[in-house]
N, C-alpha and C. Protein backbone atom coordinates (compact mmCIF):
# COMPACT_ATOMS: atom_id res chain seq x y z
N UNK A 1 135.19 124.92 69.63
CA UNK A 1 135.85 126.04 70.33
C UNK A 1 136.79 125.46 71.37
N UNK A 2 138.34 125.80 71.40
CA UNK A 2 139.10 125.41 72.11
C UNK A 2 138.87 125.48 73.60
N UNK A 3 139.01 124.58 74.77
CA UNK A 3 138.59 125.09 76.32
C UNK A 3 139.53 126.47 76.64
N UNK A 4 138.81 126.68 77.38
CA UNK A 4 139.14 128.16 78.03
C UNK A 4 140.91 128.29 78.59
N UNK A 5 141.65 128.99 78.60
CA UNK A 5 143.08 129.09 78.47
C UNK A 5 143.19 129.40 80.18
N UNK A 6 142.10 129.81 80.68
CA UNK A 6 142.02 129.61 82.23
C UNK A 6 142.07 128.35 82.59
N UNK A 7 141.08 127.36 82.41
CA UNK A 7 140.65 126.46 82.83
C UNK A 7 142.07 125.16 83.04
N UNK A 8 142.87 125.66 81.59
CA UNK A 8 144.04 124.83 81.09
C UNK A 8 145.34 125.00 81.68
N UNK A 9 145.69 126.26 82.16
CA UNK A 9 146.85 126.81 82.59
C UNK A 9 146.64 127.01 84.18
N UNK A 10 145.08 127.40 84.50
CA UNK A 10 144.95 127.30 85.85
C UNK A 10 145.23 125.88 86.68
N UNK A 11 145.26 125.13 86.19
CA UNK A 11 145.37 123.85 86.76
C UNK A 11 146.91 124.03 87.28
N UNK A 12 147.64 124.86 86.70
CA UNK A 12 148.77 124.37 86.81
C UNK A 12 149.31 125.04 87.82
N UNK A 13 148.83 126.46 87.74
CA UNK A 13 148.99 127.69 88.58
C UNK A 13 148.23 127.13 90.02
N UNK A 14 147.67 126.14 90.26
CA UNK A 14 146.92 125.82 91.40
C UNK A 14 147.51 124.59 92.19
N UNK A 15 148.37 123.71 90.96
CA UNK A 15 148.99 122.88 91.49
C UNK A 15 150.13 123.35 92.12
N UNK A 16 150.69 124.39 92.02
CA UNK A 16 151.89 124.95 92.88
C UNK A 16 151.84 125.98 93.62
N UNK A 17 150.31 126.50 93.87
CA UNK A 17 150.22 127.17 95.32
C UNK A 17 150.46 126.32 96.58
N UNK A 18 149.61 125.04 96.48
CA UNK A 18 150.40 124.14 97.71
C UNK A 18 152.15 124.43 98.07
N UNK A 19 153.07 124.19 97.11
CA UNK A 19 154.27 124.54 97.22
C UNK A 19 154.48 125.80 97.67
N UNK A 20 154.10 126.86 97.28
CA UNK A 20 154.10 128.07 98.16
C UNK A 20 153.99 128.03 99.41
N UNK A 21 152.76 127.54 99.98
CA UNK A 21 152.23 127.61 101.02
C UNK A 21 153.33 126.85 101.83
N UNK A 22 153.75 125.85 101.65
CA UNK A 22 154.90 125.26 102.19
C UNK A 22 156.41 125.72 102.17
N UNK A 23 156.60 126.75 101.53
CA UNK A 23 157.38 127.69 101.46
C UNK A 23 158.46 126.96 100.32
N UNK A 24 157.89 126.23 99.57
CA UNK A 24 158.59 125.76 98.13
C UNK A 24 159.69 126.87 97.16
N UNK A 25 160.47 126.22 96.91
CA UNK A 25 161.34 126.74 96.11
C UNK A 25 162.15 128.03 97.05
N UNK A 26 162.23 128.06 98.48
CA UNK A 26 162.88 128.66 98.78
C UNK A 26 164.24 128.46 99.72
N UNK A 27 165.37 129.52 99.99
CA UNK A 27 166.85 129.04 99.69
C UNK A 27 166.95 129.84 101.29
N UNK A 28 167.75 129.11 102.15
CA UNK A 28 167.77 130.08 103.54
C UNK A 28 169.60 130.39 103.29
N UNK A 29 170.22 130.75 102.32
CA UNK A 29 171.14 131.43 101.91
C UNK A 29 172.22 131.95 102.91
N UNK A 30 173.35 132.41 102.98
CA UNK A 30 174.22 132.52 103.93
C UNK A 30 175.82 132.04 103.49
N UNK A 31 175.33 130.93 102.89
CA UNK A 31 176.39 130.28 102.22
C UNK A 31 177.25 130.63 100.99
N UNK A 32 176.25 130.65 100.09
CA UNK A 32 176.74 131.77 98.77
C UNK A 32 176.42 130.63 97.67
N UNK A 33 176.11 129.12 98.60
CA UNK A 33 175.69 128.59 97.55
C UNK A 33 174.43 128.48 96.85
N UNK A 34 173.96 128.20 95.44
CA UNK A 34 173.19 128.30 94.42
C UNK A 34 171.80 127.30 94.50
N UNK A 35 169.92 127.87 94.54
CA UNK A 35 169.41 127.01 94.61
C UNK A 35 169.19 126.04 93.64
N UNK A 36 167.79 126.06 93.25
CA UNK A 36 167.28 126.03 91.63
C UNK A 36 167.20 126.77 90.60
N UNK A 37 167.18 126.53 89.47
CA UNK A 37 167.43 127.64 88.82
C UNK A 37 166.07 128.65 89.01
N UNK A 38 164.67 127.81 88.98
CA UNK A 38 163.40 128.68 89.80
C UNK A 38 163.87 129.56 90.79
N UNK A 39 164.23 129.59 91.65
CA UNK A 39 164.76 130.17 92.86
C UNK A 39 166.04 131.10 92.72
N UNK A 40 166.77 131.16 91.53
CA UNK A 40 167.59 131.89 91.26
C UNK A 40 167.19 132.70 90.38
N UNK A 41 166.32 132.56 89.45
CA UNK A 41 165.07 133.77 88.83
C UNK A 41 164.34 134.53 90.06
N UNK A 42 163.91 134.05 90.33
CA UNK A 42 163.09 134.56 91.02
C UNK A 42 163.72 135.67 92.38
N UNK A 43 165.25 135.41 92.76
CA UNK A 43 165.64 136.06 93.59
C UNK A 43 166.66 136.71 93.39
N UNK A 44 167.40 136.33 91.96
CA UNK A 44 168.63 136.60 91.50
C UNK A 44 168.48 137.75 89.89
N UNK A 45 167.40 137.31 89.15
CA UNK A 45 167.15 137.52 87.88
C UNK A 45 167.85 136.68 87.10
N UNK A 46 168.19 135.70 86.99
CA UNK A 46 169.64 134.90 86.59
C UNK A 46 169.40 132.81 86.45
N UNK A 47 169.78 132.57 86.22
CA UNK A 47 169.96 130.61 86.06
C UNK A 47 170.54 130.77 87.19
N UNK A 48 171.84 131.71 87.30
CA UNK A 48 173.38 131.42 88.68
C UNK A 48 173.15 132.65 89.52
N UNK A 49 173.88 132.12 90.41
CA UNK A 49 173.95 132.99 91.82
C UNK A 49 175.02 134.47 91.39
N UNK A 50 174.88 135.55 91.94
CA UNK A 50 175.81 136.26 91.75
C UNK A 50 177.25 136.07 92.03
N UNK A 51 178.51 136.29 92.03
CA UNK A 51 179.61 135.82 92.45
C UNK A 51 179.70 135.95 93.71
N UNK A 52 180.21 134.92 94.74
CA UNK A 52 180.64 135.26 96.11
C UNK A 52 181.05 136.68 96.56
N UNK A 53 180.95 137.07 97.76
CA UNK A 53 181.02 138.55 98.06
C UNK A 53 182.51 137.91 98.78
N UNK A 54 183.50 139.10 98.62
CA UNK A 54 184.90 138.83 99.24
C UNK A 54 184.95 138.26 101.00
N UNK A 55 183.85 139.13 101.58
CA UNK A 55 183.68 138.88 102.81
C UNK A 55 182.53 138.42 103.20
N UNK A 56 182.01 136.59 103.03
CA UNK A 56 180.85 136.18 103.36
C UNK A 56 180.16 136.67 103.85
N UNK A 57 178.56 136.29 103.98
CA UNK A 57 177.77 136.99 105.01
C UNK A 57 177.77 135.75 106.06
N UNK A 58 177.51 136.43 107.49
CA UNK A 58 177.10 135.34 108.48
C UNK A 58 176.11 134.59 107.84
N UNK A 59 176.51 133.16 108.17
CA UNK A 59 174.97 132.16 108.17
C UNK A 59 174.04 132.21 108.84
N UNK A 60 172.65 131.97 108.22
CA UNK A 60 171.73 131.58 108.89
C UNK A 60 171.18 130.41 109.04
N UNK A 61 170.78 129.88 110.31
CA UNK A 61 170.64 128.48 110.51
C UNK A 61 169.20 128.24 110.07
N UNK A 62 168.53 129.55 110.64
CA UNK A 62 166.88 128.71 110.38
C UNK A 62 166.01 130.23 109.45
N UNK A 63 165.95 130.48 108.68
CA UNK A 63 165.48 131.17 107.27
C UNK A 63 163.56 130.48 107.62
N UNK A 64 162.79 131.35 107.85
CA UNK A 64 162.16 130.78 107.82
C UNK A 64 160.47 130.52 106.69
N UNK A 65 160.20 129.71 106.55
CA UNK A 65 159.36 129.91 105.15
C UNK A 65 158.62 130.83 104.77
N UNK A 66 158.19 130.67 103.85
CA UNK A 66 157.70 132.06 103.29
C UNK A 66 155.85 131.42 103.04
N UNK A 67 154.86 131.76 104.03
CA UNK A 67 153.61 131.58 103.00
C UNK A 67 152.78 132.54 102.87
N UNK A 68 151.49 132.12 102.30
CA UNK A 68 150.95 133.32 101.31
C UNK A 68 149.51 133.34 102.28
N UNK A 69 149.43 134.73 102.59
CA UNK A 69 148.71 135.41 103.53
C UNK A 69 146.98 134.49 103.19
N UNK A 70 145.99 134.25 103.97
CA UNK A 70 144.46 133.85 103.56
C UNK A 70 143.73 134.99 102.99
N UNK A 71 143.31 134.40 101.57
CA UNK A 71 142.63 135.13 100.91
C UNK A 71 143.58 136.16 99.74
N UNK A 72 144.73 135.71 99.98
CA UNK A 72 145.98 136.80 99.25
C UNK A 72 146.57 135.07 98.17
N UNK A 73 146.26 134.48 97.56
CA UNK A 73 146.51 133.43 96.67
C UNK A 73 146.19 133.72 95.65
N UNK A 74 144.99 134.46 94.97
CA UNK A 74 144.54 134.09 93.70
C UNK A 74 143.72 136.12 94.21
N UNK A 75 143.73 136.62 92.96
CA UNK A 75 142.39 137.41 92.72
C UNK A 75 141.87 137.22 91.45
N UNK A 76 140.29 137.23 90.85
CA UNK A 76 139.88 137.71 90.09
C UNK A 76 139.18 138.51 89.38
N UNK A 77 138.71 138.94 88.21
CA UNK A 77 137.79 140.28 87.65
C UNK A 77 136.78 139.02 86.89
N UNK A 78 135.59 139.31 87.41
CA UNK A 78 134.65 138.37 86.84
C UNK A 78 133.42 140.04 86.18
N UNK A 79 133.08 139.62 85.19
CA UNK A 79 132.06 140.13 84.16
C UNK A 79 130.47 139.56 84.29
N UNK A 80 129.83 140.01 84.43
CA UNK A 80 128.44 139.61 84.44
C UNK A 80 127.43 139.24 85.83
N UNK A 81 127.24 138.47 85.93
CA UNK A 81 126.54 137.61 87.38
C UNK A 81 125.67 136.62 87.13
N UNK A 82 125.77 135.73 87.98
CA UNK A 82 124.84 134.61 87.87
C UNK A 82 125.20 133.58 86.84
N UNK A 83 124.31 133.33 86.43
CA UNK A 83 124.81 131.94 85.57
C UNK A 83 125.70 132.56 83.97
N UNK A 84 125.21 133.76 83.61
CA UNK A 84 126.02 134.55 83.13
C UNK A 84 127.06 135.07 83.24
N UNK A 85 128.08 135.10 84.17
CA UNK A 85 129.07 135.13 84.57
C UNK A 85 130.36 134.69 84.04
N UNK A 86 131.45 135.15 83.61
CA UNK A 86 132.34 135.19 82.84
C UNK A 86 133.76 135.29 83.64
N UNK A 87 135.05 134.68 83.91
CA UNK A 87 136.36 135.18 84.32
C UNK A 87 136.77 135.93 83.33
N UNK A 88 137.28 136.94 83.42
CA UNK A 88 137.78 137.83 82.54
C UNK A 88 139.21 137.69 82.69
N UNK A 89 139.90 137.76 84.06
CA UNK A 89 141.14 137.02 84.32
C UNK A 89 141.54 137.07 85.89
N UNK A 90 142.45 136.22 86.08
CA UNK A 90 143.18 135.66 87.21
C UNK A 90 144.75 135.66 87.58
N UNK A 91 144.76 136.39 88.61
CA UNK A 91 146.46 136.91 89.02
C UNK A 91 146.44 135.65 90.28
N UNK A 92 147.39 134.97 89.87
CA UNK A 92 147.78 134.58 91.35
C UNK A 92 149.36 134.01 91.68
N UNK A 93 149.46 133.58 92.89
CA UNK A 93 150.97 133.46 93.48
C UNK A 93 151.64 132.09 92.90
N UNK A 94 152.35 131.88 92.03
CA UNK A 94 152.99 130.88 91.43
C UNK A 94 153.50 130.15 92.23
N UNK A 95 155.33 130.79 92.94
CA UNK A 95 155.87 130.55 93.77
C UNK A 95 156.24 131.43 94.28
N UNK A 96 157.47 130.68 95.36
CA UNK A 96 157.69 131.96 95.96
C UNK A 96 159.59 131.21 96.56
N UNK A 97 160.05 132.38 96.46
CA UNK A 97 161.56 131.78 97.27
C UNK A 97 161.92 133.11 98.48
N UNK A 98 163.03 132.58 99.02
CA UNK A 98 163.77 133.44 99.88
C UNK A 98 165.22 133.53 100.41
N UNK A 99 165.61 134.42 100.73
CA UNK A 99 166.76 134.47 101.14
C UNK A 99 167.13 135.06 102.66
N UNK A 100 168.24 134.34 103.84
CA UNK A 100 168.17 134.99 104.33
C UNK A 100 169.71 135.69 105.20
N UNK A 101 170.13 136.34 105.40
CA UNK A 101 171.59 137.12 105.83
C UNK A 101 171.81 137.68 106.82
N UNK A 102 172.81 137.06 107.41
CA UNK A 102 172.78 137.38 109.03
C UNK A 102 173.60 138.55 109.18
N UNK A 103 173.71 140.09 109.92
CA UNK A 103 174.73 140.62 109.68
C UNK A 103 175.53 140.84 111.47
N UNK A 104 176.43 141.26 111.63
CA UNK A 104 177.16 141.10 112.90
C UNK A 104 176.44 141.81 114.35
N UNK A 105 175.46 142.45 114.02
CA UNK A 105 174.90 142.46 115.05
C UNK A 105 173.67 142.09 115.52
N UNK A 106 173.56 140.62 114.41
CA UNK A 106 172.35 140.08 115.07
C UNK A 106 170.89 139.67 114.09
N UNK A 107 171.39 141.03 113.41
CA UNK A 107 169.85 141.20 112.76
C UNK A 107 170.03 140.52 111.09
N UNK A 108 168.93 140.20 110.94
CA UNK A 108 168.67 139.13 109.46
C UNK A 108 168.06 140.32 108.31
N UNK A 109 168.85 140.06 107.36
CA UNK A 109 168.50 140.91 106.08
C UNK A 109 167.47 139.87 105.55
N UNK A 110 166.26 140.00 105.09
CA UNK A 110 165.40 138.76 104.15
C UNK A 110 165.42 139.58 102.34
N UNK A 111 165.68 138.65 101.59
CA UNK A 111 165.04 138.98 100.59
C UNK A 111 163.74 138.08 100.09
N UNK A 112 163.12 138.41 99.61
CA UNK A 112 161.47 137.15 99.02
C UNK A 112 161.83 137.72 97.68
N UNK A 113 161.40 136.76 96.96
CA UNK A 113 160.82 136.48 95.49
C UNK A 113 159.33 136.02 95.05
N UNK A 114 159.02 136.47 94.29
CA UNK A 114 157.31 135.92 94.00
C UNK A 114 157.14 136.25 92.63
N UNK A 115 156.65 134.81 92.39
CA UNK A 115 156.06 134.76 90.64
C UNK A 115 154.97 134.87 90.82
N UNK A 116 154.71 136.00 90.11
CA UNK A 116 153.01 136.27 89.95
C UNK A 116 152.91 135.38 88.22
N UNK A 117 151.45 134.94 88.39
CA UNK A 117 150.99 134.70 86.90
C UNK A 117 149.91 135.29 87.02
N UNK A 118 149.27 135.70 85.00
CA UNK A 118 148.39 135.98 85.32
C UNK A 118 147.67 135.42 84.28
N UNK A 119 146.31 135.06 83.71
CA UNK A 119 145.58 134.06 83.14
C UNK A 119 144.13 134.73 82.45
N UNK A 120 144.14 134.80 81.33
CA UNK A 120 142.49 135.21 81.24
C UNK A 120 141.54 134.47 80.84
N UNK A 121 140.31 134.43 81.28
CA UNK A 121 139.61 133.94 81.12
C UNK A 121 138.38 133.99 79.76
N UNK A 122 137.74 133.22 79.56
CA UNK A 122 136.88 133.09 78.46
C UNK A 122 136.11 134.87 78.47
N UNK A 123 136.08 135.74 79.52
CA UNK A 123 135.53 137.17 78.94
C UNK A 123 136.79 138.02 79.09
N UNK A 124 137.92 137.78 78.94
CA UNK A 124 138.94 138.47 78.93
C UNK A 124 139.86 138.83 77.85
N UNK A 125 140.48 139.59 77.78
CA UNK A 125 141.11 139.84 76.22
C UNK A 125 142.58 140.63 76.39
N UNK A 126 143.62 140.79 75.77
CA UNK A 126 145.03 140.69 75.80
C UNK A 126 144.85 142.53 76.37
N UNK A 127 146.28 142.68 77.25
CA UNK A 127 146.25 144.03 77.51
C UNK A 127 146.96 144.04 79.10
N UNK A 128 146.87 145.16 79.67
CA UNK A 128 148.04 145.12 80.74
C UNK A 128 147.22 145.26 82.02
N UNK A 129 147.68 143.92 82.74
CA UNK A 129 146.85 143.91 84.29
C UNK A 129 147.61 144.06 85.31
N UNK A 130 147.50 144.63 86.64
CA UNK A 130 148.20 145.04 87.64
C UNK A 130 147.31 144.94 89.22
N UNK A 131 148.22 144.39 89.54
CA UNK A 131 147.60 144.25 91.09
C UNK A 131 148.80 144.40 92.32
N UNK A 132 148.43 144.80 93.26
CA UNK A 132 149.39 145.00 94.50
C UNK A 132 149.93 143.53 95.17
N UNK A 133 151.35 143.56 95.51
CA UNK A 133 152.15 141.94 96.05
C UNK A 133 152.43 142.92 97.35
N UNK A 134 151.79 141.83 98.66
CA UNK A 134 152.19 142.34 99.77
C UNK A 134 153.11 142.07 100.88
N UNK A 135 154.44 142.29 101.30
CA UNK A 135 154.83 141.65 101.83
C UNK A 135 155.07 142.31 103.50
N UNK A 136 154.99 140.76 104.28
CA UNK A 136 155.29 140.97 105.69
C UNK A 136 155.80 140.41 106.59
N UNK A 137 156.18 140.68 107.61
CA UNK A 137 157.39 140.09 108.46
C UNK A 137 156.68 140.51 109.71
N UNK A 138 156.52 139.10 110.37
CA UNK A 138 155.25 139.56 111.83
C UNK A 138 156.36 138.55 112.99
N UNK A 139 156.22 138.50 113.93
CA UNK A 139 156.79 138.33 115.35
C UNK A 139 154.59 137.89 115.97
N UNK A 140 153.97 137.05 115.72
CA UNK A 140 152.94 136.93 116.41
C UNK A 140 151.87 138.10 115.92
N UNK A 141 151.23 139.26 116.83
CA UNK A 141 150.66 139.85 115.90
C UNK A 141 151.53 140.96 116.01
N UNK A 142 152.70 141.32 116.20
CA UNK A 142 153.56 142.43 115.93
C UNK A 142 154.19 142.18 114.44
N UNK A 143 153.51 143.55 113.67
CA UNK A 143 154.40 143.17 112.43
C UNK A 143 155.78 144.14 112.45
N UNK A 144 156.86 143.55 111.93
CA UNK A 144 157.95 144.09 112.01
C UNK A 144 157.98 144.41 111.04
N UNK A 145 158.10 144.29 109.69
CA UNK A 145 158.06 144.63 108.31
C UNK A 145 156.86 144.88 107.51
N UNK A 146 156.23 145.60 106.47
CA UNK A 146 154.92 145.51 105.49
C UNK A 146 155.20 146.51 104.66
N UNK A 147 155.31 146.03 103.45
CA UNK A 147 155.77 146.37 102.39
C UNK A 147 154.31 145.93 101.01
N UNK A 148 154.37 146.74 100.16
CA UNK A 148 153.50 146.65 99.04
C UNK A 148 154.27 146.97 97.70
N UNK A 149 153.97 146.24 97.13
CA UNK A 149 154.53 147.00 95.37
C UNK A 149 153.48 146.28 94.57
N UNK A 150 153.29 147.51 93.36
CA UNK A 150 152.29 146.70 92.36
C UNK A 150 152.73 146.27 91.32
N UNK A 151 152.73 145.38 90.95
CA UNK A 151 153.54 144.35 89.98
C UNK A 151 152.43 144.90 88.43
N UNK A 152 152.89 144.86 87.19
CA UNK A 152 152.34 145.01 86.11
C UNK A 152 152.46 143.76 85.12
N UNK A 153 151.38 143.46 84.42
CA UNK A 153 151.46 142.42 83.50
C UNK A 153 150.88 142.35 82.37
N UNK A 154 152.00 142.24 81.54
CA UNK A 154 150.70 142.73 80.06
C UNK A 154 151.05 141.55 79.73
N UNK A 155 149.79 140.90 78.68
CA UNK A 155 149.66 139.79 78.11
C UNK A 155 149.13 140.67 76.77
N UNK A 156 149.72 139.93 75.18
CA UNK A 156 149.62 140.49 73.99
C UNK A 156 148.74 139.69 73.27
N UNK A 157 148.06 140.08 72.71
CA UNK A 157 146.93 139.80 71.67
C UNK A 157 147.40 138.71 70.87
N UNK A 158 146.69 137.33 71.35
CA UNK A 158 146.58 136.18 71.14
C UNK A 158 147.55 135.78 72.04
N UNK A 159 148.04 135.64 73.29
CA UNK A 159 148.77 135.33 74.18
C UNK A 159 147.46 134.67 75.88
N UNK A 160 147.43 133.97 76.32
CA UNK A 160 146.54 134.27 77.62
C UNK A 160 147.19 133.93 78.96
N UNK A 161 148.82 133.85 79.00
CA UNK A 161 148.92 134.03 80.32
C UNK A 161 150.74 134.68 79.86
N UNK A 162 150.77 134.97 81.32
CA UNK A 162 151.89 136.10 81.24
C UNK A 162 152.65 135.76 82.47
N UNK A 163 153.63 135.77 83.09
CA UNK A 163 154.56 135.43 84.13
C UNK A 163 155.57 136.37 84.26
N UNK A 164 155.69 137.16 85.95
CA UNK A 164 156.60 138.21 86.02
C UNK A 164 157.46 137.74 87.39
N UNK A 165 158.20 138.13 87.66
CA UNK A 165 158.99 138.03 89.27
C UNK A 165 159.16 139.52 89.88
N UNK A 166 158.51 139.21 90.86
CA UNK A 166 159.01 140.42 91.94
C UNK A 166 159.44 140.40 93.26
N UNK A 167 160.67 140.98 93.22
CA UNK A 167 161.23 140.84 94.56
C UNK A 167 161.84 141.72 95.52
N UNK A 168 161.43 141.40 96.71
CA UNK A 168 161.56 142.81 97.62
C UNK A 168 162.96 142.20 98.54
N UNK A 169 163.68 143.14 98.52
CA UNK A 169 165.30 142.73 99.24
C UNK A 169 165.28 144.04 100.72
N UNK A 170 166.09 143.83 100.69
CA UNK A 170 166.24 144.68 102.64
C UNK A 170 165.77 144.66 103.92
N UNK A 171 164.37 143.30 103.65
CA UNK A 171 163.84 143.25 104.82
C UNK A 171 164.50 143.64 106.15
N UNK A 172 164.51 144.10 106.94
CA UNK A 172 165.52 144.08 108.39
C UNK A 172 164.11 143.24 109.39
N UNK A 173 165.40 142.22 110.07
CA UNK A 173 164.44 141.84 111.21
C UNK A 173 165.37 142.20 112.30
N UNK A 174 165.55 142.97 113.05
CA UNK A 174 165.87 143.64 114.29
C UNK A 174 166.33 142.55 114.75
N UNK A 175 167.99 142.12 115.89
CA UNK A 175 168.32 141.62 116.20
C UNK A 175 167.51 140.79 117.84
N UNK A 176 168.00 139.82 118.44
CA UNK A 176 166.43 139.59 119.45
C UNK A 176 165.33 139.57 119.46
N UNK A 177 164.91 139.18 117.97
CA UNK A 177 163.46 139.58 118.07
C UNK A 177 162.73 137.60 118.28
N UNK A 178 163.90 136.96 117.22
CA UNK A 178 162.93 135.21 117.88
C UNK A 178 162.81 135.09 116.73
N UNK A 179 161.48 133.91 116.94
CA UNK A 179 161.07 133.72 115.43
C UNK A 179 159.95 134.42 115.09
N UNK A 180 159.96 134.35 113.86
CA UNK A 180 158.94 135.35 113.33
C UNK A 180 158.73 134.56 112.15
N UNK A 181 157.87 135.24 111.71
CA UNK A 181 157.20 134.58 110.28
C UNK A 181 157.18 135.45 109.11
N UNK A 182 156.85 135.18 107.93
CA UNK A 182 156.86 135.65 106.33
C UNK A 182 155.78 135.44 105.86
N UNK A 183 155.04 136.58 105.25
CA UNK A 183 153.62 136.08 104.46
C UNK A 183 153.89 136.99 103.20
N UNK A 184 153.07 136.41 102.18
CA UNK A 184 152.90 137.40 101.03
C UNK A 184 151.50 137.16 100.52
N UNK A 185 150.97 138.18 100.21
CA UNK A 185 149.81 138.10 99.52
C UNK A 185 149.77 138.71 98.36
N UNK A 186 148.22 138.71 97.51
CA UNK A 186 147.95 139.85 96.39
C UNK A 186 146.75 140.37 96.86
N UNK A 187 146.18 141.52 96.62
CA UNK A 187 145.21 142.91 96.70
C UNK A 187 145.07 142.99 97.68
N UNK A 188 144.57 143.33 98.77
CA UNK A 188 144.28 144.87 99.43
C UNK A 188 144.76 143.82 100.64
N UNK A 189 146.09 143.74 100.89
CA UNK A 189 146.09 143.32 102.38
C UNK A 189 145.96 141.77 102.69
N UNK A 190 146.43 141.09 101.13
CA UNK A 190 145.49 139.66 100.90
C UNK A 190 144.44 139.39 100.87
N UNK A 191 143.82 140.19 100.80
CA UNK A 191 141.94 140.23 100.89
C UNK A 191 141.53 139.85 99.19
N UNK A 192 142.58 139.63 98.25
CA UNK A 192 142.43 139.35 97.28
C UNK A 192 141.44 140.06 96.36
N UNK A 193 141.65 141.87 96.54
CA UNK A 193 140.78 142.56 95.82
C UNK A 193 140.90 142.29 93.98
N UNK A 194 139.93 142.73 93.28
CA UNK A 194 140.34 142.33 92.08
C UNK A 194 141.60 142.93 91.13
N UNK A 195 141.82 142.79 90.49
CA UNK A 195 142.99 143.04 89.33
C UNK A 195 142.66 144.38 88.85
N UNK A 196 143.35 145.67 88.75
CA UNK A 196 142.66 146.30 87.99
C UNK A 196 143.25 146.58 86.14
N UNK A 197 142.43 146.68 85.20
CA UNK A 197 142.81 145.87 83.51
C UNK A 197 142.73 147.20 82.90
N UNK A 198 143.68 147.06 81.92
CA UNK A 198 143.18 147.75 80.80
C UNK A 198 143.27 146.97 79.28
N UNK A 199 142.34 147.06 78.65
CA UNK A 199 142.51 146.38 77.38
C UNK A 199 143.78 147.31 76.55
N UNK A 200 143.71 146.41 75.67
CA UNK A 200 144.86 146.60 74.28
C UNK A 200 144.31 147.01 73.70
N UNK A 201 144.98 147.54 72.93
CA UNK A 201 144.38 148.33 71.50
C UNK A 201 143.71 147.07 70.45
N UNK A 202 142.82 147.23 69.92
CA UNK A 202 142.47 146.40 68.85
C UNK A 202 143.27 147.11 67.63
């Protein structure tokens, strides 16, 4: 029996949460020039940047990273208990990029990007999983921004992992506000509630 398609693909999905957390693959933009092509999926839908806008945006000097809230990295739906216990499957934060745009009076437009993957495990089976991506923009414990969307992911019968991008654009950070920070998580607040599934049709 082949190893588990978690066990195989999770490795990989785990080796680049570190990069997240460090705010990997992301672009502090202003310029108009182009990151990676990762980073241009993920924020663009695209390999290339959109065409220059006629009238640049102000630069930003310091864009600042993007990481992923504690406990908002990974959720899963586990089946059974105890030594019986089964992953059925696993959503978590791939990468993550950003963008950021200064406009004339001060205040920074952010956009984020986030690759969700999602992975099933040895009690799991093809069909469409969905969980909430949370995003926020804090000044210390003042949050200035918090935003939610629930991302959907179907994986097809004989398939076990699936990869989507979602990205939230308009952030406003109010002009004077300093530095502030960027988090993103998955389920309830980053609390990493589980996935909720529906199977496929057999």
């Amino acid at each position: 029996m082949p190893s588990s398609p978690l066990r195989r693909a999770g490795t990989v999905a785990c080796a680049l949460l570190p990069l997240a957390l460090a705010g990997c693959g992301s672009t502090s933009s202003g310029s108009g020039e182009g990151g990676s092509t990762l980073q241009n999926f993920l924020l663009y839908g695209g390999a290339t940047v959109p065409p220059a806008q006629a009238t640049p945006p102000l630069e930003v000097t310091d864009c600042p990273p993007v990481t992923v809230m504690d406990g908002g990295a990974a959720i899963r739906a586990v089946s059974g208990g105890g030594e019986t216990a089964a992953v059925r499957n696993q959503i978590s934060i791939a990468n993550v990029a950003r963008e950021c745009i200064g406009r004339e009076d001060g205040a920074i437009v952010m956009k984020v990007g986030v690759q969700v993957r999602a992975l099933l495990g040895p009690g799991g089976s093809g069909g469409r999983l969905d969980a909430p991506v949370n995003f926020v923009i804090k000044r210390g414990d003042q949050v200035i921004v918090s935003r939610s969307r629930r991302v959907a992911i179907s994986i097809p019968a004989g398939q076990y992992e699936q990869s989507v991008a979602v990205v939230e654009d308009n952030m406003v950070v109010p002009p004077g506000t300093g530095e502030f920070d960027v988090e993103v998580g998955l389920g309830s607040m980053g609390r990493g509630a589980a996935p909720r599934g529906r199977r496929g049709r057999s």
